[in-house]
N, C-alpha and C. Protein backbone atom coordinates (compact mmCIF):
# COMPACT_ATOMS: atom_id res chain seq x y z
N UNK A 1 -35.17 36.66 -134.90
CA UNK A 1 -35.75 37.96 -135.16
C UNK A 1 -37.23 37.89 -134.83
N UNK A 2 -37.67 38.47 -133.73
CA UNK A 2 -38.98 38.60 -133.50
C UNK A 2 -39.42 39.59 -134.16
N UNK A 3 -40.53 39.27 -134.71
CA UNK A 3 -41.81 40.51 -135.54
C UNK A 3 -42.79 40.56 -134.86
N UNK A 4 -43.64 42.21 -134.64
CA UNK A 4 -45.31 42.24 -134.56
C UNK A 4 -45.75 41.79 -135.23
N UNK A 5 -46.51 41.21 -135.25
CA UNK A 5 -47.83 40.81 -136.26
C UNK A 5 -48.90 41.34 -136.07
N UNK A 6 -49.77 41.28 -134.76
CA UNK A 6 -50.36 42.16 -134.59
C UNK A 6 -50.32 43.46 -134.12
N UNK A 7 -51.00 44.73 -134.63
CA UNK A 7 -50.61 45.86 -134.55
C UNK A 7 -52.73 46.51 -134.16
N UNK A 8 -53.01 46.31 -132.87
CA UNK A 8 -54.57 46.72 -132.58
C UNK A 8 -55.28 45.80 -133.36
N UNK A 9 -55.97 46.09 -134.60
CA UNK A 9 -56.82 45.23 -135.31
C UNK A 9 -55.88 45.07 -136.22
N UNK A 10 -55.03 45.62 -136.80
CA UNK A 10 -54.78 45.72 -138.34
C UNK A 10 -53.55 44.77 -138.09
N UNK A 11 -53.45 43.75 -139.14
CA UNK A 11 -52.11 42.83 -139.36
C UNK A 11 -51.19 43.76 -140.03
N UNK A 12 -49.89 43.60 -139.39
CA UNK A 12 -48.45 43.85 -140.01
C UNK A 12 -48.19 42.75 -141.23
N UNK A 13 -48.66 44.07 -142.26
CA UNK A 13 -48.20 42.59 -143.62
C UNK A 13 -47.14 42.42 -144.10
N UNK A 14 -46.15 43.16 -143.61
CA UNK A 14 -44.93 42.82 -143.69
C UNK A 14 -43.90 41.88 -143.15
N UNK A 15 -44.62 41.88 -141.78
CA UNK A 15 -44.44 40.69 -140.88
C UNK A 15 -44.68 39.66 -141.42
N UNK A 16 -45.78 39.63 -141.85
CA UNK A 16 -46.53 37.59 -142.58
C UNK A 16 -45.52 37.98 -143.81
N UNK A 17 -45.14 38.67 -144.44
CA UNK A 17 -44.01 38.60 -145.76
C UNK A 17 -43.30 38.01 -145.35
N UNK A 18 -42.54 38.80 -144.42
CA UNK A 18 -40.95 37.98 -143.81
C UNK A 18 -41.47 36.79 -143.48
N UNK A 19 -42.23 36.73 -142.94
CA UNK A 19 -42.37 34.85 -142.31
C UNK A 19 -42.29 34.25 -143.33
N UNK A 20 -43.19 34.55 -143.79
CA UNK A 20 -43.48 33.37 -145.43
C UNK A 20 -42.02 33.44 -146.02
N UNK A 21 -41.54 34.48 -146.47
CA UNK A 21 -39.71 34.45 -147.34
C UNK A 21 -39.19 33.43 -146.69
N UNK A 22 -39.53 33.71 -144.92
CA UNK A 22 -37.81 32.58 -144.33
C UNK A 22 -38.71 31.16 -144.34
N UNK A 23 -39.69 31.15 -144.44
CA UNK A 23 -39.91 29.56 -144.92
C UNK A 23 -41.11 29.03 -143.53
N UNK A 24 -41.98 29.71 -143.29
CA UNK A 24 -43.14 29.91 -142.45
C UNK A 24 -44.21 29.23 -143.06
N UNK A 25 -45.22 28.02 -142.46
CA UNK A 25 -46.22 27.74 -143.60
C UNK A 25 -47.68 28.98 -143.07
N UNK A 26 -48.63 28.65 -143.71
CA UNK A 26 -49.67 29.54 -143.78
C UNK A 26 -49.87 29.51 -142.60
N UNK A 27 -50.22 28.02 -141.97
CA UNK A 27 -50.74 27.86 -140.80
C UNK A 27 -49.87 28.11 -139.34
N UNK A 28 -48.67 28.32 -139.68
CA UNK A 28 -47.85 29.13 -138.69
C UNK A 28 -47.46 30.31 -138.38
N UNK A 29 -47.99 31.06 -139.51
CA UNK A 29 -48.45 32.40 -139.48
C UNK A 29 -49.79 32.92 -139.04
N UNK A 30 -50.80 32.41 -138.84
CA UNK A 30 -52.01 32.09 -138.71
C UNK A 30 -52.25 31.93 -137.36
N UNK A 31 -51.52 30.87 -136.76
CA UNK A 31 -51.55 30.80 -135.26
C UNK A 31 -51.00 31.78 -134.58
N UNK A 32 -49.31 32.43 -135.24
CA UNK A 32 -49.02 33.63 -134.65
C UNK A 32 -49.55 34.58 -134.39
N UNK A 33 -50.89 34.77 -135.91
CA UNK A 33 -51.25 36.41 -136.02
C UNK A 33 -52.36 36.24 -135.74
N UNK A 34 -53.03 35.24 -135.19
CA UNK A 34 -54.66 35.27 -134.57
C UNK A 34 -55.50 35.37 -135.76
N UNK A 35 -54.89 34.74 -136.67
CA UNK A 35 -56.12 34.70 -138.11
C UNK A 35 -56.16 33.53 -138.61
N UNK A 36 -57.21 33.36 -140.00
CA UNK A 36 -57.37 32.31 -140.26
C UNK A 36 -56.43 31.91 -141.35
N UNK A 37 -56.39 30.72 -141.71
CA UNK A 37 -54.75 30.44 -142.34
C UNK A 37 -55.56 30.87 -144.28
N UNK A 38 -56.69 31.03 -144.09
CA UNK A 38 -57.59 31.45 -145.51
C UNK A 38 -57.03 33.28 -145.42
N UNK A 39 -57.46 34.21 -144.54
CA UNK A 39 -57.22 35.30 -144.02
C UNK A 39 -56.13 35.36 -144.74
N UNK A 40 -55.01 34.69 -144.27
CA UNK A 40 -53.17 35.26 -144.51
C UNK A 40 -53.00 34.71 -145.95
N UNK A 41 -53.56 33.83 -146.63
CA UNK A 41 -53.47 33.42 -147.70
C UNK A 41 -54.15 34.90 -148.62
N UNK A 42 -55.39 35.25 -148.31
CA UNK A 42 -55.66 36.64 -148.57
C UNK A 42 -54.75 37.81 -149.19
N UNK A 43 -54.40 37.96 -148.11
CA UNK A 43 -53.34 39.25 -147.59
C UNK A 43 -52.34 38.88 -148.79
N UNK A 44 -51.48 37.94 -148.26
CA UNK A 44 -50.40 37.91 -149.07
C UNK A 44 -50.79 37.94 -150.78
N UNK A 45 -51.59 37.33 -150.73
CA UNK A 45 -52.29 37.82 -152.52
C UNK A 45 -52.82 38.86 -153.26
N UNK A 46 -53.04 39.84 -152.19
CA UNK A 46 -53.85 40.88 -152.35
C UNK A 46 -52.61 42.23 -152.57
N UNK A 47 -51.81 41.72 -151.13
CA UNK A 47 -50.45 42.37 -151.31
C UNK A 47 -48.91 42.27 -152.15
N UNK A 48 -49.27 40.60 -152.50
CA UNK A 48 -47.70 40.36 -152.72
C UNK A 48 -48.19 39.59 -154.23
N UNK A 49 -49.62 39.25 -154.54
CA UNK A 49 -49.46 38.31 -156.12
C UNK A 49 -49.65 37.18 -155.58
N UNK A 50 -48.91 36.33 -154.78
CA UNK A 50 -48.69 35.01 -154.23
C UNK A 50 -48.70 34.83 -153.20
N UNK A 51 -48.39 33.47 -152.25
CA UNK A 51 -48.49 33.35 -151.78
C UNK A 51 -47.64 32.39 -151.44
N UNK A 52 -46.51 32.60 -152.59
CA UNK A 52 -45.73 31.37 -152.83
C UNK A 52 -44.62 31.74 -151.92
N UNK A 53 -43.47 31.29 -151.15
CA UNK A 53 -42.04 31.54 -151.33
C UNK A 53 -40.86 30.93 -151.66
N UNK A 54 -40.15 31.60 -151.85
CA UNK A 54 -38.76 31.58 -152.73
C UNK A 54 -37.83 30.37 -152.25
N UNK A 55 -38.55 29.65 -151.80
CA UNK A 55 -37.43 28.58 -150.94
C UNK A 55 -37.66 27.07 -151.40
N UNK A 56 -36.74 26.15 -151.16
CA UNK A 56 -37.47 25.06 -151.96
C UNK A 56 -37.06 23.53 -151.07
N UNK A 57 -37.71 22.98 -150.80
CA UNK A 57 -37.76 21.59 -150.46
C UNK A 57 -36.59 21.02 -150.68
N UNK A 58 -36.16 19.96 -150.05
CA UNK A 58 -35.25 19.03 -150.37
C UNK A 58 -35.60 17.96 -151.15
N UNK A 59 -36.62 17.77 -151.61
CA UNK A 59 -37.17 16.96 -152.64
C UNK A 59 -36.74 18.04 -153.93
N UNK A 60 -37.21 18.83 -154.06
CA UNK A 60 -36.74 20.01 -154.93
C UNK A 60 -35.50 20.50 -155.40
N UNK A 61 -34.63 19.96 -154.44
CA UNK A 61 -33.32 20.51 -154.61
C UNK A 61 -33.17 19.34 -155.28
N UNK A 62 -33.30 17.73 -154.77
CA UNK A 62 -32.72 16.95 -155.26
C UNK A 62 -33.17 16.68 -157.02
N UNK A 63 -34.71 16.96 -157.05
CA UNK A 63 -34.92 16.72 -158.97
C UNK A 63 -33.95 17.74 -159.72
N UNK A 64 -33.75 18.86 -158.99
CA UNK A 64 -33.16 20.02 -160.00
C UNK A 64 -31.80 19.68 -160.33
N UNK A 65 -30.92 18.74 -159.43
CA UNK A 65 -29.52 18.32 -159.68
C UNK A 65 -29.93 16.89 -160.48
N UNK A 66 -30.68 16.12 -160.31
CA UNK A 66 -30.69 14.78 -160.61
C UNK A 66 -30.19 13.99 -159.42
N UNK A 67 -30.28 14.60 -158.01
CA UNK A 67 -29.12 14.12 -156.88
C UNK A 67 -30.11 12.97 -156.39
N UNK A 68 -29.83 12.04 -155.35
CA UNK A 68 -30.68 11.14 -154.54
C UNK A 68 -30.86 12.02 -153.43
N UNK A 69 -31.81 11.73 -152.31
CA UNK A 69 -32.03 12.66 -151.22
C UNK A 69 -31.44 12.39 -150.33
N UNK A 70 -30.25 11.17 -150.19
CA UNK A 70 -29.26 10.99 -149.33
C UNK A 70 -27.73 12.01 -149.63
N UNK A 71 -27.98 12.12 -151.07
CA UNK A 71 -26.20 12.73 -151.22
C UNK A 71 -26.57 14.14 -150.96
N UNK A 72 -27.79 14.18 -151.33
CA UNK A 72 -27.68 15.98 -150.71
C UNK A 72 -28.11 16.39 -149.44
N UNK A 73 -28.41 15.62 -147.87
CA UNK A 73 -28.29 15.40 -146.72
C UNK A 73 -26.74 14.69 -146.45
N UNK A 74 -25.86 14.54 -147.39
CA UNK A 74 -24.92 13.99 -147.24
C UNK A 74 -23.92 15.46 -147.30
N UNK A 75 -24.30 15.98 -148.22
CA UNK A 75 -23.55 17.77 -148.89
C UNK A 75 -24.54 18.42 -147.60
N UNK A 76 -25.36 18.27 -146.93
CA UNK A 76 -25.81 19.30 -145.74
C UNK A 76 -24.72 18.83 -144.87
N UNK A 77 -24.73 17.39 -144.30
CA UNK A 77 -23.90 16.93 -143.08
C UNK A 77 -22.00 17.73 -143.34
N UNK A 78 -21.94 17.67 -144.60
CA UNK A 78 -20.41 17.45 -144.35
C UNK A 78 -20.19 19.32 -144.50
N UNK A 79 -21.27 20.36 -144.40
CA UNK A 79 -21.28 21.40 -144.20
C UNK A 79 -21.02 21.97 -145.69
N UNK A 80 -21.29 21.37 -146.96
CA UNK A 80 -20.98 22.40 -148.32
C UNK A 80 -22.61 22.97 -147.95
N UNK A 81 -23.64 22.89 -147.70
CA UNK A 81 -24.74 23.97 -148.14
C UNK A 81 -25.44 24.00 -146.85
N UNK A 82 -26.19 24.85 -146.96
CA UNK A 82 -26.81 24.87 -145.75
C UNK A 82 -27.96 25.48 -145.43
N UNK A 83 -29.20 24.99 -144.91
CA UNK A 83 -30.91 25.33 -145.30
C UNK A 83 -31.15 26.65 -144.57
N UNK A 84 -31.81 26.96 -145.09
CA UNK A 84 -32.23 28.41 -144.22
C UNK A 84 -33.14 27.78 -143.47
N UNK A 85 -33.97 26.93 -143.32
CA UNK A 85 -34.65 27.11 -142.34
C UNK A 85 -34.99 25.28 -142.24
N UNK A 86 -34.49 24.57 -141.10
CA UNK A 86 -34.84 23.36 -140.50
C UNK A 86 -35.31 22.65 -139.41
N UNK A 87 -36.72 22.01 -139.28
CA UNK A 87 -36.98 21.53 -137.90
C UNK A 87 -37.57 20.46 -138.05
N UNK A 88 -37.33 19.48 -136.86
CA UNK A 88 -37.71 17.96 -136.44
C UNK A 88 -39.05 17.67 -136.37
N UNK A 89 -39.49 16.54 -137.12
CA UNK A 89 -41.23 16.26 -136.42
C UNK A 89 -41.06 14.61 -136.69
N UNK A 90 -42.06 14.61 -135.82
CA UNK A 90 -42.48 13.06 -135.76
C UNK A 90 -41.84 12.39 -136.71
N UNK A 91 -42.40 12.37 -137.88
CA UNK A 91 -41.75 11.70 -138.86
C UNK A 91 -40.66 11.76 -139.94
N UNK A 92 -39.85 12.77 -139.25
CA UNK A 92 -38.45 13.12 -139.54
C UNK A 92 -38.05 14.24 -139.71
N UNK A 93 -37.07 15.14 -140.77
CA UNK A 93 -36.41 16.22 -140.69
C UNK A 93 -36.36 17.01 -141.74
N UNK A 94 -36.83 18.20 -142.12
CA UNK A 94 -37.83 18.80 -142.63
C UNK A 94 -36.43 20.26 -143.13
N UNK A 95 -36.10 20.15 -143.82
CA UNK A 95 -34.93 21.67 -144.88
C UNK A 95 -35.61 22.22 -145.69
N UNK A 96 -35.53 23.67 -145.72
CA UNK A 96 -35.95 24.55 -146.88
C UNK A 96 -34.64 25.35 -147.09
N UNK A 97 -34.16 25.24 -148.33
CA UNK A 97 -33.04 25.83 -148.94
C UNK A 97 -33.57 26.89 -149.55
N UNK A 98 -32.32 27.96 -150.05
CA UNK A 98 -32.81 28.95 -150.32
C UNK A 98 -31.94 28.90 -152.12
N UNK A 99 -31.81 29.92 -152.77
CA UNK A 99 -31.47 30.11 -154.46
C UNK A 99 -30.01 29.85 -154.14
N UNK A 100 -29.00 29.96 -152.62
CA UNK A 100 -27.96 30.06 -152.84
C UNK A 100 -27.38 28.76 -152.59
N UNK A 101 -28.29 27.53 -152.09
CA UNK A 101 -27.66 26.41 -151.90
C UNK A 101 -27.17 25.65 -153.41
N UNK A 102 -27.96 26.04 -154.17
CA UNK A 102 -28.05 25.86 -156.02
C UNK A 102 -26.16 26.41 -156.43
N UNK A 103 -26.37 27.50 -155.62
CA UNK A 103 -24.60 28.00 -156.04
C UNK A 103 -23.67 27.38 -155.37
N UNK A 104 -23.95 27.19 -154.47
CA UNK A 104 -22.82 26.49 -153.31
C UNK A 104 -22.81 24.86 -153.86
N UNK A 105 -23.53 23.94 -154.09
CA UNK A 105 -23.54 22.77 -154.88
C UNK A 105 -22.82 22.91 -156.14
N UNK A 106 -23.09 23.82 -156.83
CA UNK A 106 -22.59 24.19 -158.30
C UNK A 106 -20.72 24.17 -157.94
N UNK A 107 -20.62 24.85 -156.99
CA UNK A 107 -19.00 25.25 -157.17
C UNK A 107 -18.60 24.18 -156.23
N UNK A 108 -19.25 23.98 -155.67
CA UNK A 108 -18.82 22.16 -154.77
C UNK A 108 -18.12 21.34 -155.76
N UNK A 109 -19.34 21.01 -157.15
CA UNK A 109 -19.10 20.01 -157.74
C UNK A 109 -17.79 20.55 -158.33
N UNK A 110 -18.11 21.82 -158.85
CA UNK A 110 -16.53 22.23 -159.91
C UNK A 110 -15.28 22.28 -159.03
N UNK A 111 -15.18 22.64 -157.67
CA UNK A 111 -13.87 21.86 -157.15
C UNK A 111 -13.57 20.74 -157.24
N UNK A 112 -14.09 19.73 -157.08
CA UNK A 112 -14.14 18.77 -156.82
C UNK A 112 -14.48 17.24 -157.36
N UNK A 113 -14.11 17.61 -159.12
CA UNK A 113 -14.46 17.17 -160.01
C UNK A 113 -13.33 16.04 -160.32
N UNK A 114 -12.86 15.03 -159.84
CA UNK A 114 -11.94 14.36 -159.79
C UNK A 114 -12.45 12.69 -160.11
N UNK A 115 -12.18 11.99 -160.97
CA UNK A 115 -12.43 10.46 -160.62
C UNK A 115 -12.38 9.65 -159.50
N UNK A 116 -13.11 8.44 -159.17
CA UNK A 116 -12.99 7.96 -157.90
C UNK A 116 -11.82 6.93 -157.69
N UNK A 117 -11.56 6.70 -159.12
CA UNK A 117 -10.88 5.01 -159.53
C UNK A 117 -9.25 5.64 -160.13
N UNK A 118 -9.80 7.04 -160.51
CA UNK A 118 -8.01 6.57 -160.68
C UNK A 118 -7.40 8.47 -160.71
N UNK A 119 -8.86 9.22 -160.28
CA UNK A 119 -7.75 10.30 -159.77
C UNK A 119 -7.72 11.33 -160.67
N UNK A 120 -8.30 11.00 -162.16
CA UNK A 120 -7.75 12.45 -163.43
C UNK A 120 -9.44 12.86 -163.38
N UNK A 121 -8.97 14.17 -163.76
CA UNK A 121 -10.21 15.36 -163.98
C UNK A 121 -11.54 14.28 -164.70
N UNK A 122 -12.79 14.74 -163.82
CA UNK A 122 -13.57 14.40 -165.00
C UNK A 122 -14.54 15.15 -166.02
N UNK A 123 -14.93 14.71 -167.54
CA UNK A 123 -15.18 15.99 -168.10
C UNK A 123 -16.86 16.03 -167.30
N UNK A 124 -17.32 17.34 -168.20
CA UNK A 124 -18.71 18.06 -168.11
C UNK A 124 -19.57 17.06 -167.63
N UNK A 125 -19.28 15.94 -168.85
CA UNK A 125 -21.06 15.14 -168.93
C UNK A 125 -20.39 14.26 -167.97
N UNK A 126 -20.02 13.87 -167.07
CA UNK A 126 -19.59 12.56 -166.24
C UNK A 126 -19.65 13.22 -164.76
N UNK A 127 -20.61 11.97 -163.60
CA UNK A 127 -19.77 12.63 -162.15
C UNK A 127 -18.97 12.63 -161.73
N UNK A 128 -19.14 10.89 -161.39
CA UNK A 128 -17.98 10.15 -160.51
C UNK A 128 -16.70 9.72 -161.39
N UNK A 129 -16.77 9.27 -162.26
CA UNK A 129 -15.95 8.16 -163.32
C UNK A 129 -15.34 9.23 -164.44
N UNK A 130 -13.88 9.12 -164.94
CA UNK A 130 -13.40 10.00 -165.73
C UNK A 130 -13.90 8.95 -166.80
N UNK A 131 -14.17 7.64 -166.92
CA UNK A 131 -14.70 6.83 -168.00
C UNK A 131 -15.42 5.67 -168.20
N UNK A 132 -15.81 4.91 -169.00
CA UNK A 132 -16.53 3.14 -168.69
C UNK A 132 -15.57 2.56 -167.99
N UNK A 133 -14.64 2.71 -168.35
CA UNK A 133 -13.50 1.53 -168.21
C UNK A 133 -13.37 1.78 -166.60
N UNK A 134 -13.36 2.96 -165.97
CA UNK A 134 -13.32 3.60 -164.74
C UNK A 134 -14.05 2.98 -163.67
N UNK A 135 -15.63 3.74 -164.32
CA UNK A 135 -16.55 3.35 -163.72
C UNK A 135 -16.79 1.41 -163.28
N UNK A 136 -16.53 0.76 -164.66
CA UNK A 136 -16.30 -1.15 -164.48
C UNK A 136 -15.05 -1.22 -163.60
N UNK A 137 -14.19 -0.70 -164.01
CA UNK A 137 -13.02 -1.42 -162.97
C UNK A 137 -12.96 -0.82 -161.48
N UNK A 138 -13.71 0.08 -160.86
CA UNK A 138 -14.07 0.07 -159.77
C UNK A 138 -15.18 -0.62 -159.25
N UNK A 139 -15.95 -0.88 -160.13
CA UNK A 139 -16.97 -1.94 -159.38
C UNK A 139 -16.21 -3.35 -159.58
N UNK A 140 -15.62 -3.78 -159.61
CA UNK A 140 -15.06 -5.21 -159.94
C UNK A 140 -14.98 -5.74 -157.97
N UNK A 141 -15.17 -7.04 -158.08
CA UNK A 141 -14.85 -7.37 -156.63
C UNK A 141 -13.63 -6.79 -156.03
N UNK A 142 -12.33 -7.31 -156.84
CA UNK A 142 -10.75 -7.33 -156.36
C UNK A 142 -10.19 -5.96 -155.93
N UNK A 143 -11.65 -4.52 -156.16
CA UNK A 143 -11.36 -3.26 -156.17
C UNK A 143 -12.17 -2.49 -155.07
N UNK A 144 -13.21 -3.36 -154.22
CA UNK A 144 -14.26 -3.27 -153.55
C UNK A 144 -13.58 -3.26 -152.17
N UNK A 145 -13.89 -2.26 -151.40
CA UNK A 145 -13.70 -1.98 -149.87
C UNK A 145 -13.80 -3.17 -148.92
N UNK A 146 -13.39 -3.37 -148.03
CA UNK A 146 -13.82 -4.59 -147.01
C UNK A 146 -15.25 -4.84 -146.75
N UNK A 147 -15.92 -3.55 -146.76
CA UNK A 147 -17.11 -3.34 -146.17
C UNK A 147 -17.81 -3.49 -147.49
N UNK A 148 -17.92 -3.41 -148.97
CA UNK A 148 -18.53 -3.38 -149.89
C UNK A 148 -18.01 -5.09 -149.85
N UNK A 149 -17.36 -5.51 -149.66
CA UNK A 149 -17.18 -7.27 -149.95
C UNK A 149 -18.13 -7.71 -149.26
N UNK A 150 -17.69 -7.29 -148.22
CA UNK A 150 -18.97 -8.47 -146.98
C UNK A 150 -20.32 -7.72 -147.37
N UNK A 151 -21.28 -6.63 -147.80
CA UNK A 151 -21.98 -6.51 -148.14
C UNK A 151 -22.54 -7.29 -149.10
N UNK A 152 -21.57 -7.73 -150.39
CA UNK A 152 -21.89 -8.44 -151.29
C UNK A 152 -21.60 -9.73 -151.23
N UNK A 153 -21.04 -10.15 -149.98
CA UNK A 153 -21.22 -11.94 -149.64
C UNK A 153 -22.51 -12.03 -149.35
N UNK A 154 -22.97 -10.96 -148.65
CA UNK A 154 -23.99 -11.09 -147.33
C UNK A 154 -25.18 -11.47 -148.78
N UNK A 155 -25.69 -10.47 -149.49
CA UNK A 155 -26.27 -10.32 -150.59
C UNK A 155 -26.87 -11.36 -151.28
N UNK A 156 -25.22 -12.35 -151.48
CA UNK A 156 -25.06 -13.34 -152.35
C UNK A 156 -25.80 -14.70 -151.43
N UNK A 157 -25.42 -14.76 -150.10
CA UNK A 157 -25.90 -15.35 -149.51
C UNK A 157 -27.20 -15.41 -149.24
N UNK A 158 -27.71 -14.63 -149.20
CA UNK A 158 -29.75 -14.24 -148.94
C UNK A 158 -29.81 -14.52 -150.16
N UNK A 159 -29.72 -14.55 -151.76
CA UNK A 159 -30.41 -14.54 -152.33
C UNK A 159 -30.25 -15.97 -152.95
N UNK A 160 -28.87 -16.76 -152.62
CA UNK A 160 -29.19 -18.08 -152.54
C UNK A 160 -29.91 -18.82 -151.26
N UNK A 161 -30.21 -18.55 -150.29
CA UNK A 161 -31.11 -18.91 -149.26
C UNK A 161 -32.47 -18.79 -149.85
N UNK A 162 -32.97 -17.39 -150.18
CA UNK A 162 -34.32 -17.47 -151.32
C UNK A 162 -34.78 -18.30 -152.38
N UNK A 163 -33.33 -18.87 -153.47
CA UNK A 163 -33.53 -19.68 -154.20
C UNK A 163 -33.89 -21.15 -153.58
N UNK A 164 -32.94 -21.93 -152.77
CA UNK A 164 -33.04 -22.82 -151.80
C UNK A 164 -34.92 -23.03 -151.53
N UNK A 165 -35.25 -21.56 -151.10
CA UNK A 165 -36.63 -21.94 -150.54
C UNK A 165 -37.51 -22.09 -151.15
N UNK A 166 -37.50 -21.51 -152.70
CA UNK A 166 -38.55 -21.76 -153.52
C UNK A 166 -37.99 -22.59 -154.28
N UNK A 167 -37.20 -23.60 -154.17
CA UNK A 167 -37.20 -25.01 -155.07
C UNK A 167 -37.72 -25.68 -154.23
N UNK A 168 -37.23 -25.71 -152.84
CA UNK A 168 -38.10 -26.43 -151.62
C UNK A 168 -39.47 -26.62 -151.78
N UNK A 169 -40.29 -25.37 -151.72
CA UNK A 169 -41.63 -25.07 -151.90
C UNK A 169 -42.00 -25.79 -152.93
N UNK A 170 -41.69 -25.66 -154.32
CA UNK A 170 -42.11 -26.17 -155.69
C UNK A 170 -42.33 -27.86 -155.20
């Protein structure tokens, strides 16, 4: 959706609204509209209260669930939510979600509320594990994936190689 921004002298402040809602920073509004990124910070305060918008980080999403910032790039990849607005830079990959990714996670989890270890519903306060006993007897070696074994040889091995080196040293 292309917008004017400029309109003769006078800024379209409705234009810098919409930008800012879909997740625009100051300074990309600023370069669009031939002003200073102080200017549009202005406007929008003068017009709108703030200067804030309604959208929120993926750091943000993840404190509000308690999630890590892999499982919820993990819930983007496998298509349950999806950012309104995402782009690439140098130093990686940059999502702004909007109030409805909060709902779409919410009813994710409530489908899909199942134990990992043995399959029965789990309640409210629990994620993965319908119980202790659950949660221990899936971590046990004899219950561990091929790929979680050799991870934890590999493990076991480096950290007796470490010991090895600092008795050496001593």
């Amino acid at each position: 959706m292309e917008l004017s921004i400029r309109t003769r002298s006078n800024v379209n402040i409705n234009a810098i609204y919409t930008m800012r809602r879909s997740g625009s920073t100051l300074q990309q509004i600023a370069d669009k509209s031939g002003k200073s990124k102080e200017r549009i910070r202005q406007i929008l305060i003068s017009n709108y209260g703030s200067t804030k918008h309604k959208l929120m980080s993926t750091e943000q999403l993840r404190k509000l669930f308690g999630f890590s910032r892999h499982h919820i790039l993990d819930l983007y990849n496998s298509g349950v939510i999806t950012p309104v607005k995402e782009w690439k830079a140098s130093n990686g990959q940059y999502l702004l979600w909007s109030v409805t990714a909060i709902s779409q996670i919410n009813s994710y989890q409530n489908a899909t509320k199942v134990c990992k270890h043995c399959g029965v519903g789990i309640p409210s306060n629990r994620r993965a594990f319908c119980s202790l006993r659950c949660y221990t007897e899936s971590h046990k070696y004899k219950n561990m994936s091929d790929e979680a074994k050799k991870r934890h040889l590999d493990s076991i091995k480096r950290y007796r190689t470490k010991q090895k080196q600092a008795v050496e040293s001593d």
